[in-house]
Protein backbone atom coordinates (compact mmCIF):
# COMPACT_ATOMS: atom_id res chain seq x y z
CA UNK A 1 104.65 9.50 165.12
CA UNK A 2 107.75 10.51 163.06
CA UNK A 3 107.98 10.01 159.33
CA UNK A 4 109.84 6.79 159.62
CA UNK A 5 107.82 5.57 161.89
CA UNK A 6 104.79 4.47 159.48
CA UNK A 7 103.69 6.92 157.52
CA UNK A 8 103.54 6.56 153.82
CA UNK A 9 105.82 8.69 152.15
CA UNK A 10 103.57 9.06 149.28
CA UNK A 11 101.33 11.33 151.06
CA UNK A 12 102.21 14.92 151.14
CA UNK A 13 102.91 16.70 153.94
CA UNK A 14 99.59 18.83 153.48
CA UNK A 15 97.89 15.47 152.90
CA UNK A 16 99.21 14.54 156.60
CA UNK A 17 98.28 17.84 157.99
CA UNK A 18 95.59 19.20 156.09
CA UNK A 19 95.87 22.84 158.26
CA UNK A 20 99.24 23.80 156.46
CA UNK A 21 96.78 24.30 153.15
CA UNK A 22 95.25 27.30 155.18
CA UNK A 23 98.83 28.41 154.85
CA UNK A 24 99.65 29.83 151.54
CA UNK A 25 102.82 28.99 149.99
CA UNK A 26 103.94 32.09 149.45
CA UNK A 27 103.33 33.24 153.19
CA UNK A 28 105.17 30.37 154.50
CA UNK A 29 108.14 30.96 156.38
CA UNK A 30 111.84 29.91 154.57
CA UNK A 31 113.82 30.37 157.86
CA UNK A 32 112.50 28.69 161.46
CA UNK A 33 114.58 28.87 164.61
CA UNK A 34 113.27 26.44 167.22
CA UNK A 35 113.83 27.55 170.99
CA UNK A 36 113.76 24.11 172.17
CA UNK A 37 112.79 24.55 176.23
CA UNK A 38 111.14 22.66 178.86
CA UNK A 39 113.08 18.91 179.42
CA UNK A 40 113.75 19.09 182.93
CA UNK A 41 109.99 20.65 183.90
CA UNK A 42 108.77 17.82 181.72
CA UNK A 43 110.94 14.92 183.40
CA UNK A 44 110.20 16.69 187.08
CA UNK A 45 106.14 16.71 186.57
CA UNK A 46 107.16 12.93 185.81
CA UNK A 47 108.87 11.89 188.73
CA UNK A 48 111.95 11.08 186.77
CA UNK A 49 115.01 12.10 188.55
CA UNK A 50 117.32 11.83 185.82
CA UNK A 51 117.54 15.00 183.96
CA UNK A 52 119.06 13.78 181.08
CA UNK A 53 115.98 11.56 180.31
CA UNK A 54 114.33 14.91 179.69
CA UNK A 55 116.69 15.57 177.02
CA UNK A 56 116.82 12.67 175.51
CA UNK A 57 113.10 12.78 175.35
CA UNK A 58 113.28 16.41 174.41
CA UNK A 59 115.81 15.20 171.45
CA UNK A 60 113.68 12.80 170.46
CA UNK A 61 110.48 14.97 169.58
CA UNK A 62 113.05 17.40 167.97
CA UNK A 63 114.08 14.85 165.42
CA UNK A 64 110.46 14.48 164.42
CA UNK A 65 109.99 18.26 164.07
CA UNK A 66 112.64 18.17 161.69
CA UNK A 67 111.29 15.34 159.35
CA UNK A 68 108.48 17.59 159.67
CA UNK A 69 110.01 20.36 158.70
CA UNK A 70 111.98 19.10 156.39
CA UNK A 71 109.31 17.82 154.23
CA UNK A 72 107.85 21.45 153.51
CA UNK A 73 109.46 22.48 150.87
CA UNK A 74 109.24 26.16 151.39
CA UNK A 75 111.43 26.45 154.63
CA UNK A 76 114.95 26.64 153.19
CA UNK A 77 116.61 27.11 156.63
CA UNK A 78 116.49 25.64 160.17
CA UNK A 79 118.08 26.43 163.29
CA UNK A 80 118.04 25.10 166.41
CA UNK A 81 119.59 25.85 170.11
CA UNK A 82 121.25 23.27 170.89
CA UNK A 83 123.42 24.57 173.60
CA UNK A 84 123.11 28.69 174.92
CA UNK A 85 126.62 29.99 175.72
CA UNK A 86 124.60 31.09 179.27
CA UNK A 87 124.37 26.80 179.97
CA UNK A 88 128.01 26.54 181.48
CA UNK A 89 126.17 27.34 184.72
CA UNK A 90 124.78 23.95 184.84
CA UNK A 91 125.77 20.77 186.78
CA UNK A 92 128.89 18.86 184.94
CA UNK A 93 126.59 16.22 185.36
CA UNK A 94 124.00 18.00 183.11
CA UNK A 95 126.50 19.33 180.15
CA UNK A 96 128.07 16.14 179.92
CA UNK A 97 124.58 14.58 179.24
CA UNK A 98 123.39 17.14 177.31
CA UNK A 99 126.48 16.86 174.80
CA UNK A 100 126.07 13.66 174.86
CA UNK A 101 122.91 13.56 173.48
CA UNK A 102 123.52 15.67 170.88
CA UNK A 103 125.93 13.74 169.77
CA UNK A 104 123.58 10.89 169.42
CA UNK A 105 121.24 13.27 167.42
CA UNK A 106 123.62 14.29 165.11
CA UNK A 107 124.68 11.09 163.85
CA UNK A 108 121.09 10.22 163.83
CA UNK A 109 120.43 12.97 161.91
CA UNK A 110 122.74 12.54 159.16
CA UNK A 111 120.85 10.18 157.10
CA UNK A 112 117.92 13.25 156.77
CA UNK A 113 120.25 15.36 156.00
CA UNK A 114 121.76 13.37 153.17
CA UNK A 115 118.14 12.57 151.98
CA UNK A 116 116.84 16.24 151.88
CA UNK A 117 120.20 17.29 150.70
CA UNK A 118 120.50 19.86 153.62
CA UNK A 119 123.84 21.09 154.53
CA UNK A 120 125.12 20.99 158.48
CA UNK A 121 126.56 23.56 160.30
CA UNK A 122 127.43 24.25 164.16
CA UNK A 123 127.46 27.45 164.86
CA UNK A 124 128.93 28.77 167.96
CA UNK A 125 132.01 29.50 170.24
CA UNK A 126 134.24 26.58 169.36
CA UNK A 127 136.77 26.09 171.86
CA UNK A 128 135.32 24.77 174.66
CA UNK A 129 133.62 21.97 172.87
CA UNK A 130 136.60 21.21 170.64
CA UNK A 131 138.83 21.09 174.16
CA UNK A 132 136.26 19.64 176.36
CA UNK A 133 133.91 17.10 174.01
CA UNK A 134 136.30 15.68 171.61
CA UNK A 135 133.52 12.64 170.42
CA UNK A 136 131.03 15.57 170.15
CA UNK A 137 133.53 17.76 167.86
CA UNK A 138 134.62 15.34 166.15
CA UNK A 139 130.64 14.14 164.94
CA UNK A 140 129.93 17.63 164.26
CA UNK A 141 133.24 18.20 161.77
CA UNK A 142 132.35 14.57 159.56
CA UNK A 143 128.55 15.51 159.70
CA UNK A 144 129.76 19.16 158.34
CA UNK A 145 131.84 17.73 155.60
CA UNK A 146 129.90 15.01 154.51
CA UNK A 147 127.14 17.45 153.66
CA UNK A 148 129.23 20.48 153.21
CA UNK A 149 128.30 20.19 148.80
CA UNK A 150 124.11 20.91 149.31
CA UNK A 151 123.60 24.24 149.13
CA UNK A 152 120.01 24.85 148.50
CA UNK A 153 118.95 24.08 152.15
CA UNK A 154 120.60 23.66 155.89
CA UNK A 155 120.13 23.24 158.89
CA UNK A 156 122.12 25.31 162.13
CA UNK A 157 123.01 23.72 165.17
CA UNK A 158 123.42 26.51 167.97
CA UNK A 159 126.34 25.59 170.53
CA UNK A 160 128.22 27.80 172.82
CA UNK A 161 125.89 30.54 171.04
CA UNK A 162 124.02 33.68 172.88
CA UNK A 163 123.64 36.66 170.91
CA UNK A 164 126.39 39.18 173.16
CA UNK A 165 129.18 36.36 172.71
CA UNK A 166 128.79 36.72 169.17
CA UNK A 167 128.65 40.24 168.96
CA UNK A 168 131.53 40.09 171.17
CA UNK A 169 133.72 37.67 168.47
CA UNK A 170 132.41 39.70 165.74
CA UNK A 171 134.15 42.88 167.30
CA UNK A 172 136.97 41.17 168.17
CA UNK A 173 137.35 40.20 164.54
CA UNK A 174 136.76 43.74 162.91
CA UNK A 175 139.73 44.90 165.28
CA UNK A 176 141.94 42.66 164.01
CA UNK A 177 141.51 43.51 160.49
CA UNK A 178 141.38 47.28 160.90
CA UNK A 179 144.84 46.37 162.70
CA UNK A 180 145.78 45.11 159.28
CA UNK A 181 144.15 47.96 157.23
CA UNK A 182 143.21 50.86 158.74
CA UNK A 183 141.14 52.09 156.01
CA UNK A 184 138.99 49.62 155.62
CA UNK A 185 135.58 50.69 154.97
CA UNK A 186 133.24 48.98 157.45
CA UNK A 187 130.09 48.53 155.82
CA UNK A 188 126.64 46.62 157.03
CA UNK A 189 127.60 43.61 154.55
CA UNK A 190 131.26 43.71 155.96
CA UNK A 191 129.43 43.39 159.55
CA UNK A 192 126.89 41.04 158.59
CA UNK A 193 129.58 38.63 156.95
CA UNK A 194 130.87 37.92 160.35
CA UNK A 195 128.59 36.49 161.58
CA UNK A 196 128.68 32.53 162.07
CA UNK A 197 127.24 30.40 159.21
CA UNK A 198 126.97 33.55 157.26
CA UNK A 199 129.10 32.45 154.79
CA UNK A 200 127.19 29.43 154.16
CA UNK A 201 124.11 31.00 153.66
CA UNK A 202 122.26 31.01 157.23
CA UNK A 203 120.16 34.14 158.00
CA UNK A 204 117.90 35.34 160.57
CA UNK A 205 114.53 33.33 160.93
CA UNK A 206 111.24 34.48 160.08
CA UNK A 207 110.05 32.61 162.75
CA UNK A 208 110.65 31.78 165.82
CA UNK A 209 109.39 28.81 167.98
CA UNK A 210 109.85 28.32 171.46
CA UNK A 211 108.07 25.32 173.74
CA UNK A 212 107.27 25.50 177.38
CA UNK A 213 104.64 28.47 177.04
CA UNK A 214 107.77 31.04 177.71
CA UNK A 215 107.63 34.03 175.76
CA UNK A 216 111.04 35.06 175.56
CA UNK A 217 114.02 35.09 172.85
CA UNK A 218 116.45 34.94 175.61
CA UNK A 219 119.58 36.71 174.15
CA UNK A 220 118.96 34.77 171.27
CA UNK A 221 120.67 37.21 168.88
CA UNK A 222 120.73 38.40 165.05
CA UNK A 223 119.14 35.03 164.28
CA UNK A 224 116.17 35.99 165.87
CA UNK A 225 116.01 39.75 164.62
CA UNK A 226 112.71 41.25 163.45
CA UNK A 227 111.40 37.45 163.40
CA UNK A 228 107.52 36.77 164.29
CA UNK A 229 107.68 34.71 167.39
CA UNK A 230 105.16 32.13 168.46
CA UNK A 231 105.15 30.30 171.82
CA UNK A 232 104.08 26.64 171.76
CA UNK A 233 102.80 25.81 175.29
CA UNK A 234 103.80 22.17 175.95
CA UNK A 235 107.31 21.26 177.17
CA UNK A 236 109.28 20.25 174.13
CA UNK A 237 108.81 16.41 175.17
CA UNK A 238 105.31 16.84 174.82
CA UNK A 239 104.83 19.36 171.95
CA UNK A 240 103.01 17.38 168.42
CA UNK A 241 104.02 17.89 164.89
CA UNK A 242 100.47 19.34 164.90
CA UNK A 243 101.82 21.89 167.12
CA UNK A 244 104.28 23.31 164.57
CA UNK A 245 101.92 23.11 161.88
CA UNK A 246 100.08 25.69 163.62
CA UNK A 247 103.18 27.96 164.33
CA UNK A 248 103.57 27.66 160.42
CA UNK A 249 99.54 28.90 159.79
CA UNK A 250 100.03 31.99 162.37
CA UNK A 251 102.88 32.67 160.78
CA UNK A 252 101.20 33.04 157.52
CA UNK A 253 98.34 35.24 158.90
CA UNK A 254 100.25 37.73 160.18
CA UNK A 255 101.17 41.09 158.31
CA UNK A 256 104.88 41.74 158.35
CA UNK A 257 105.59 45.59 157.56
CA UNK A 258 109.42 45.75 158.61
CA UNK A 259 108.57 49.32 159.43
CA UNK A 260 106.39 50.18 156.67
CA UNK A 261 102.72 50.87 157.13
CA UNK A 262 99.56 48.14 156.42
CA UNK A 263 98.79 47.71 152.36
CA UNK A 264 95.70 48.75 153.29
CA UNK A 265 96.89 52.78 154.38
CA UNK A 266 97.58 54.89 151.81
CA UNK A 267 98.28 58.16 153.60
């Protein structure tokens, strides 16, 4: 059950899921990524022969996860893989449906985002989608502008994205403006600002969540560097709000040193 779907708004989201209080505030994460896997393995252990009903279905618990999440105040940032720049491999059949559906998520979505104030962003190699999903492109740009003013929280939608295309575009930018100024001083922030969504604020998770029991970032990229990673193990069409909420507590137990050494050794 979603938000919307019954559940008094007056009660907190730690009075719905009394476990997030065994997660501090301070030790909760402010960026999540969601791996979203699993659809067709769901839809195939159901007999259902249409694999877009698995992504529907799989688009459907997604849009609950993020009423979820966007009802902890904490997590600034979310991200989600919509669409992996390795995916062109698929059936026609398959990436039509798939675009498709997010299509009908995003406008669905809108209405969230306007209520949490959370700004939209696709990020991603454009042009095939421009060229080849004009409906789709064209939901993404109003969806973009229409909430293109919040700027305390967003929300990333991943399409045409794997982590060597963008290192790829990002090269292929710094070339072209060392072309046009060949002493420029290429710095870390200079590197990091190329990134997509920088510029509006996006930065790598602190955690990651993939469903389907895999335990692999799969090219993801930077927005997945040095983040804690927790597998959830049902397909995304069967994975529970409660399920998150205990990605979120895990999270919050575990001791992140970014190469320093445990509080608790002094020499």
């Amino acid at each position: 059950m979603t938000i919307h779907e019954g559940i008094s708004p007056a009660l907190s989201v730690e009075d719905r899921y009394p476990r997030l209080k065994e997660a501090p505030s301070a030790s909760r994460p402010k960026v999540v990524f969601f791996i979203p896997d699993g659809n067709i393995r769901w839809a195939q252990g159901l007999g259902i022969k249409d694999t877009i009903e698995g992504h529907r279905a799989g688009a459907r618990k997604m849009f609950g996860a993020l009423e979820l999440i966007t009802a902890i105040p904490e997590i600034e940032t979310v991200m989600t893989w919509g669409y992996s720049h390795d995916n062109w491999n698929r059936s026609n059949q398959e990436i039509r449906g798939i675009m498709k559906v997010l299509e009908e998520t995003t406008k669905k979505a809108l209405p969230i985002f306007h209520e949490q104030q959370i700004r939209f962003k696709r990020l991603g190699r454009p042009e095939k989608i421009r060229s080849q999903f004009g409906s789709l492109w064209k939901t993404l740009e109003t969806v973009e502008r229409e909430t293109e003013h919040y700027t305390d929280r967003r929300f990333g939608l991943l399409l045409d994205f794997n982590g060597d295309d963008q290192e790829i575009r990002m090269a292929q930018q710094l070339s072209e403006m060392i072309k046009q100024n060949p002493g420029l001083d290429v710095t870390t922030k200079l590197w990091n600002s190329l990134r997509d969504g920088w510029a509006e604020g996006f930065r790598p998770a602190d955690l990651v969540i993939r469903t389907s029991g895999e335990m692999r970032t799969s090219g993801l990229g930077w927005p997945g560097d040095r983040a804690e990673f927790v597998s959830i193990a049902a397909n995304l069409p069967d994975m529970k709000n409660e399920d998150i909420i205990e990605t979120i507590v895990e999270y919050s137990q575990r001791d992140r040193r970014f190469g320093g050494r445990p509080a608790q050794i002094t020499s």
